[in-house]
N, C-alpha and C. Protein backbone atom coordinates (compact mmCIF):
# COMPACT_ATOMS: atom_id res chain seq x y z
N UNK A 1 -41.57 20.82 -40.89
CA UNK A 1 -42.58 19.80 -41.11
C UNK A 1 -42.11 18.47 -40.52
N UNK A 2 -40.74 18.36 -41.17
CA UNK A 2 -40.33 16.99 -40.06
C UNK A 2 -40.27 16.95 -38.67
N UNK A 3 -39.66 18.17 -37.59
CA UNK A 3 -39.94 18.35 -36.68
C UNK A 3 -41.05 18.31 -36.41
N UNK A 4 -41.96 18.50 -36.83
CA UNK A 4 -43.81 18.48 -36.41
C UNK A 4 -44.27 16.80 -36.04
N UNK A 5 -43.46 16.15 -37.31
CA UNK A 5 -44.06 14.77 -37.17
C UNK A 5 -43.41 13.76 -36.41
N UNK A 6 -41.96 14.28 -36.04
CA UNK A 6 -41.26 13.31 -35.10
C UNK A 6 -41.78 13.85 -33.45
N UNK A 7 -42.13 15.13 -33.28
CA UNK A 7 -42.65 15.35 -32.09
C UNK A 7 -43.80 14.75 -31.90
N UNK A 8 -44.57 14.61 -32.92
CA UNK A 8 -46.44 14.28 -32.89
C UNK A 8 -45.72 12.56 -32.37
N UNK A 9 -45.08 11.85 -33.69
CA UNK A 9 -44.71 10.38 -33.38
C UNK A 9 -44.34 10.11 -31.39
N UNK A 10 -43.06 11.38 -31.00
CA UNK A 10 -42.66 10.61 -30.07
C UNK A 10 -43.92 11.07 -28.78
N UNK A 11 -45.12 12.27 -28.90
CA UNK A 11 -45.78 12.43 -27.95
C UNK A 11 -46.48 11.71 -27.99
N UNK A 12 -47.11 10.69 -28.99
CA UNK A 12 -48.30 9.88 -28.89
C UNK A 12 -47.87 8.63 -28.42
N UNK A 13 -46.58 8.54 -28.37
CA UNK A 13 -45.71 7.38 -27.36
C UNK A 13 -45.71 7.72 -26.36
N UNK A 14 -45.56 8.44 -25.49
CA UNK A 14 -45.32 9.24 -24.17
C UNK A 14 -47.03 8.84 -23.89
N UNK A 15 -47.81 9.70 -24.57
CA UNK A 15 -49.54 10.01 -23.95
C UNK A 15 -49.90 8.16 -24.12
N UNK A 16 -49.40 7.51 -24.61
CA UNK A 16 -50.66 6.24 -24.79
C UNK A 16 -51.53 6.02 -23.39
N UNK A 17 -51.03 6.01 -22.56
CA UNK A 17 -51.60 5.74 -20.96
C UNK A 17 -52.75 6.38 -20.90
N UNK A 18 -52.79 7.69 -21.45
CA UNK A 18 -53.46 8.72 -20.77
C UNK A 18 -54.84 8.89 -21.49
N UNK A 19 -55.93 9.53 -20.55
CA UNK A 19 -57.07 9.35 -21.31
C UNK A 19 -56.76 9.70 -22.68
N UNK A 20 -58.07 9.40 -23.68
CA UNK A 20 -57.76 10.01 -24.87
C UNK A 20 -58.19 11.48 -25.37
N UNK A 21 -59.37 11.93 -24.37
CA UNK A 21 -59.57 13.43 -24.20
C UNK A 21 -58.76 14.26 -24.00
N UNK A 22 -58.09 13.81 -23.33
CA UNK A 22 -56.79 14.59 -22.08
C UNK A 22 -55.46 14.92 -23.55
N UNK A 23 -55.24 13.17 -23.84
CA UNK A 23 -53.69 13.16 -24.58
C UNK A 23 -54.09 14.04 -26.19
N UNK A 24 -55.82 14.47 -26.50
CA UNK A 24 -55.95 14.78 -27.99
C UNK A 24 -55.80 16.36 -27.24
N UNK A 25 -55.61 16.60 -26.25
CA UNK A 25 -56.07 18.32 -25.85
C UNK A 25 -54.35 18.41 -26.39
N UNK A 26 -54.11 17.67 -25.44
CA UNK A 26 -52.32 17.84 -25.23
C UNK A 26 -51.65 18.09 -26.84
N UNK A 27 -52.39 17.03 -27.16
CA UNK A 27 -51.64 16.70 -28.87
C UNK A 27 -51.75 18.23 -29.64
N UNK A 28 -53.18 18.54 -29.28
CA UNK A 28 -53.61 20.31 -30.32
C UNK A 28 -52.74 21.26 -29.88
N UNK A 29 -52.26 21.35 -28.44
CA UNK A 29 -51.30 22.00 -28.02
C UNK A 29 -50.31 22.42 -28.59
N UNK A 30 -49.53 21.12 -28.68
CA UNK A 30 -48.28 20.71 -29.31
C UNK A 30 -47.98 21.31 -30.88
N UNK A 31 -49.02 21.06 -31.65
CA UNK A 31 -49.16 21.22 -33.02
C UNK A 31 -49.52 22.51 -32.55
N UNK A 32 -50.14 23.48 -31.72
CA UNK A 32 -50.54 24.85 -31.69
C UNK A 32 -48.95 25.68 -32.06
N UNK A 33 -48.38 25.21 -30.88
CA UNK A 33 -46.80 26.19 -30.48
C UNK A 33 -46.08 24.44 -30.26
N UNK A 34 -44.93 24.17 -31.58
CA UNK A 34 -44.26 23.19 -31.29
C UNK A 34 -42.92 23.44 -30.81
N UNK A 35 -42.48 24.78 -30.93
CA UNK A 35 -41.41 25.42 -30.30
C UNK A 35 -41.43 25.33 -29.19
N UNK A 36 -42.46 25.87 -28.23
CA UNK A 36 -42.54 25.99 -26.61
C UNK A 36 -42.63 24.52 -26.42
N UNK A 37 -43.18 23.84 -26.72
CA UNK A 37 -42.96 22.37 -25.53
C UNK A 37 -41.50 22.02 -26.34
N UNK A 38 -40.55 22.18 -27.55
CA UNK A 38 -39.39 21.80 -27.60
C UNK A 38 -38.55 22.46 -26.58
N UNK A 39 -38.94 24.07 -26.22
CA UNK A 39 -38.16 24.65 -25.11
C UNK A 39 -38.51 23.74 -23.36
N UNK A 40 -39.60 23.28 -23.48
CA UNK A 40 -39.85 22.87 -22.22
C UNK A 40 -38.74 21.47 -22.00
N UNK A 41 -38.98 20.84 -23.13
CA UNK A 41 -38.45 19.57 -23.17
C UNK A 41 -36.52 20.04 -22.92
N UNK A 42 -36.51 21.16 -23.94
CA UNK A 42 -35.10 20.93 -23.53
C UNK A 42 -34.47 21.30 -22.03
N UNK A 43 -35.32 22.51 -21.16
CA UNK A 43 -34.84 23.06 -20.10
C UNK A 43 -35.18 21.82 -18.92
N UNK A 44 -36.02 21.08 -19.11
CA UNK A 44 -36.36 19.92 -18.29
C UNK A 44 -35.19 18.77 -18.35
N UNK A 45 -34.97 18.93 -19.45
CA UNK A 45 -33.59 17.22 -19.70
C UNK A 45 -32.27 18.45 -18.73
N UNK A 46 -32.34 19.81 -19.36
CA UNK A 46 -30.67 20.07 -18.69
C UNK A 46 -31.07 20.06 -16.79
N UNK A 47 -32.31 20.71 -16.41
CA UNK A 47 -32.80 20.31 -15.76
C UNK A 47 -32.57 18.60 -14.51
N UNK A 48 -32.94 17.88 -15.05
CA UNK A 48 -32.70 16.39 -14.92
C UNK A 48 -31.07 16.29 -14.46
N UNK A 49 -30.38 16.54 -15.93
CA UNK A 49 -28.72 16.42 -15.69
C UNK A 49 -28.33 16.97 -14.72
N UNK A 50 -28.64 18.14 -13.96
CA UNK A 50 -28.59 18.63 -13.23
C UNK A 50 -28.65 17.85 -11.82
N UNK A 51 -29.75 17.19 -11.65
CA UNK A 51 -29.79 16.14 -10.69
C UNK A 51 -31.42 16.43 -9.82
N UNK A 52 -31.89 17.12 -10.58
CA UNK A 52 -33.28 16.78 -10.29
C UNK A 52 -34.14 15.65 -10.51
N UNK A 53 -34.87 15.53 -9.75
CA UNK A 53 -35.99 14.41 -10.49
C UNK A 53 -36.78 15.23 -11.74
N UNK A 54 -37.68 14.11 -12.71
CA UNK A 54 -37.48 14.60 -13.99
C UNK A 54 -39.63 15.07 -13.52
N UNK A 55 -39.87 14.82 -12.51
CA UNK A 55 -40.88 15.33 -12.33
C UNK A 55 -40.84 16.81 -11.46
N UNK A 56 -39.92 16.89 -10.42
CA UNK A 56 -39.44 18.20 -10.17
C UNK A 56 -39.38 18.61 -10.90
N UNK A 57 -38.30 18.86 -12.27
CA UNK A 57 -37.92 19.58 -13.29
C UNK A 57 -38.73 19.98 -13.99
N UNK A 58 -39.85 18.80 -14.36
CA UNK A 58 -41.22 19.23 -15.01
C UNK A 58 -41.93 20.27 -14.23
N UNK A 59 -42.16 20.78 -13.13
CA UNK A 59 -42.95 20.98 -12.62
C UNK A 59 -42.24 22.53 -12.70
N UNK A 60 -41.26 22.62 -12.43
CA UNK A 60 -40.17 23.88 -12.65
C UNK A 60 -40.58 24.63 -13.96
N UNK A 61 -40.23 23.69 -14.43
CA UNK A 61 -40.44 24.56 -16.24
C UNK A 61 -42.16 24.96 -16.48
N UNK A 62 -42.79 23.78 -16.08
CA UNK A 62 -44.35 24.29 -16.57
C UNK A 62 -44.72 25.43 -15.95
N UNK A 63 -44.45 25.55 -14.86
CA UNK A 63 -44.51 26.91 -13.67
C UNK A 63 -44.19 27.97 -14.65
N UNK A 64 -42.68 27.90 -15.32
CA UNK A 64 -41.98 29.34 -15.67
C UNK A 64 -42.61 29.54 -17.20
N UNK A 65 -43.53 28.41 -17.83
CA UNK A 65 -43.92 28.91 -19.48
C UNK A 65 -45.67 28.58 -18.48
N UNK A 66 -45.76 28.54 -17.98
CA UNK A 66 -47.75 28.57 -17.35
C UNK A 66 -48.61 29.58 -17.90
N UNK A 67 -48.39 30.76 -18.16
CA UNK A 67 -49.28 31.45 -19.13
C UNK A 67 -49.31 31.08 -20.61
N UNK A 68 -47.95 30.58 -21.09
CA UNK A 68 -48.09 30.46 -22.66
C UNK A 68 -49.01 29.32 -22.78
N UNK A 69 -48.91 27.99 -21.45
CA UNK A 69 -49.44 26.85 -21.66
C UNK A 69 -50.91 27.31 -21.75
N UNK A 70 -51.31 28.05 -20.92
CA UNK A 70 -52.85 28.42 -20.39
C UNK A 70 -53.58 28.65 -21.58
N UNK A 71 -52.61 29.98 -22.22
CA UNK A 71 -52.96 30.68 -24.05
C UNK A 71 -53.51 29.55 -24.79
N UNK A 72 -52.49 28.25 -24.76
CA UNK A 72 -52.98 27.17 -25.42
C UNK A 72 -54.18 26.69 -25.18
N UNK A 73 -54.42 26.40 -24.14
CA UNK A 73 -55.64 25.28 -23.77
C UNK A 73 -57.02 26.40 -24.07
N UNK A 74 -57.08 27.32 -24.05
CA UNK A 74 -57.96 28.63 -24.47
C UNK A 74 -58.34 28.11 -26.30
């Protein structure tokens, strides 16, 4: 439960920019499967350390979980 609400806290920091259609899809996501975007988040930071850019890295990981993401937005 605490994990639920420090992820919800730090994604609605991250989304403020973003439409609010877009960042409430994202948000149901999150709360759908909060495990998979913690796996995304973590393979993206070792990712990064690695010496990627952190948008490469993103783009890496969403590629390799892209069906689970898809399941979601369904």
């Amino acid at each position: 439960m605490f994990k639920k609400f420090v992820l919800k806290k730090m994604m609605q920091k991250q989304l403020k920019d973003m439409p609010k259609d877009q960042a409430d899809m994202l948000m149901m996501m999150v709360e759908k499967n909060p495990d998979l975007f913690m796996k995304i988040a973590q393979e993206t930071k070792a990712l990064v350390k690695e010496g990627k850019s952190e948008m490469s890295a993103m783009m890496q990981v969403s590629k390799k979980y892209q069906s689970e993401l898809q399941r979601l937005m369904q």
